[in-house]
C-alpha atoms as a PDB file:
ATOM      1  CA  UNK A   1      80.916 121.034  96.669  1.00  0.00           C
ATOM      2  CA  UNK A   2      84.474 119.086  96.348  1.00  0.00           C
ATOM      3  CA  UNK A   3      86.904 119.448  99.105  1.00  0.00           C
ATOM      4  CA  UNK A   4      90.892 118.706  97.603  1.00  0.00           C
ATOM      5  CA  UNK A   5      92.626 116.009  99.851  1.00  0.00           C
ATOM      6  CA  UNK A   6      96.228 114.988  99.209  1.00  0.00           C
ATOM      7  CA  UNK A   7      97.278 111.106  99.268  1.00  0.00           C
ATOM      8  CA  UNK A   8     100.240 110.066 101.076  1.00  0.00           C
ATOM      9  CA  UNK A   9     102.135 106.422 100.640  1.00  0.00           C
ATOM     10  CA  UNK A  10     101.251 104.479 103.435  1.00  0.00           C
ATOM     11  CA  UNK A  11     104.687 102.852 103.496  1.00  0.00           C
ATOM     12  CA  UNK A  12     107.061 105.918 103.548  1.00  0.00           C
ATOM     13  CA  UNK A  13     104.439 108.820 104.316  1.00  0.00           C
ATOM     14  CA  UNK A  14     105.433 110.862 101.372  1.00  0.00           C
ATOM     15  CA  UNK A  15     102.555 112.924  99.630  1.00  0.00           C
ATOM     16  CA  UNK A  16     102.324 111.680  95.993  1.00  0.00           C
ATOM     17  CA  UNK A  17      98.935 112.494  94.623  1.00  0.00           C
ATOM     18  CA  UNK A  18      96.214 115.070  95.624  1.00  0.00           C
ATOM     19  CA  UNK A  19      92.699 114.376  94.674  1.00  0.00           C
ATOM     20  CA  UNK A  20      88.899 115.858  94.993  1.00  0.00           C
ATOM     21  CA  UNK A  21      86.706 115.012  97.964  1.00  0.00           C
ATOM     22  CA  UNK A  22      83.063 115.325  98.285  1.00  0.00           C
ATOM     23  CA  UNK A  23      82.119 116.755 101.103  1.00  0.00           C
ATOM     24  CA  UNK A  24      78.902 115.053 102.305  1.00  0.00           C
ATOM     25  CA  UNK A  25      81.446 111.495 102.946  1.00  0.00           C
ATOM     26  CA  UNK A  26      83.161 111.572 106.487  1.00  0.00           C
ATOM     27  CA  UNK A  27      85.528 108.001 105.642  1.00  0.00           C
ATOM     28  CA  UNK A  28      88.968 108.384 104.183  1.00  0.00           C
ATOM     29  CA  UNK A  29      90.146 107.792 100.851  1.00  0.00           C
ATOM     30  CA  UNK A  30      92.523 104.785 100.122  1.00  0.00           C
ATOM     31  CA  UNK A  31      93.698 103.966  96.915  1.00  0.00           C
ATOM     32  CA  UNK A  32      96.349 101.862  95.602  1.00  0.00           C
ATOM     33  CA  UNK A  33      98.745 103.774  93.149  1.00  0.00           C
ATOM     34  CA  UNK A  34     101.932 104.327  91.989  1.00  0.00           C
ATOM     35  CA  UNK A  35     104.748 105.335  94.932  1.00  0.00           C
ATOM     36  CA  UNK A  36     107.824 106.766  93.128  1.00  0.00           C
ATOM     37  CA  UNK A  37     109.786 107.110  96.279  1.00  0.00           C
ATOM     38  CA  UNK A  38     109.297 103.084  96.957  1.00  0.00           C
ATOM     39  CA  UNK A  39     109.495 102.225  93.530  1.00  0.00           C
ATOM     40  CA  UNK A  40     106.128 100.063  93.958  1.00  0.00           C
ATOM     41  CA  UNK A  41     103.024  99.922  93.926  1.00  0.00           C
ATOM     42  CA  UNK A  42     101.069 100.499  97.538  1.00  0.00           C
ATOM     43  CA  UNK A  43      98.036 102.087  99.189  1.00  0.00           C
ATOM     44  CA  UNK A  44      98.155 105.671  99.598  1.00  0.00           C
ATOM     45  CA  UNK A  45      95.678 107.387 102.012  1.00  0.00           C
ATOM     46  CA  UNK A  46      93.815 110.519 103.059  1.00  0.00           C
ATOM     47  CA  UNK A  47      95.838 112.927 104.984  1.00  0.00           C
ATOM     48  CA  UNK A  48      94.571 115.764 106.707  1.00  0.00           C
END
């Protein structure tokens, strides 16, 4: 079973991206993509 998590820019805390989960894993997701608020590229994380 998938859980959906959204991904929020670690530099301004906006919510860009939402993703798919699996359950079973208890660490957080961090992935570096595309922040159209900064205009960069930075790592976005797991929010709750």
């Amino acid at each position: 079973m998938r859980k959906k998590v959204a991904l929020a820019c670690s530099v301004c805390q906006s919510r860009n991206y939402t993703t798919d989960k699996n359950t079973n894993s208890s660490e957080r997701i961090e992935i570096k993509k595309f922040c159209k608020t900064c205009g960069s590229h930075t790592l976005h994380r797991e929010t709750k």
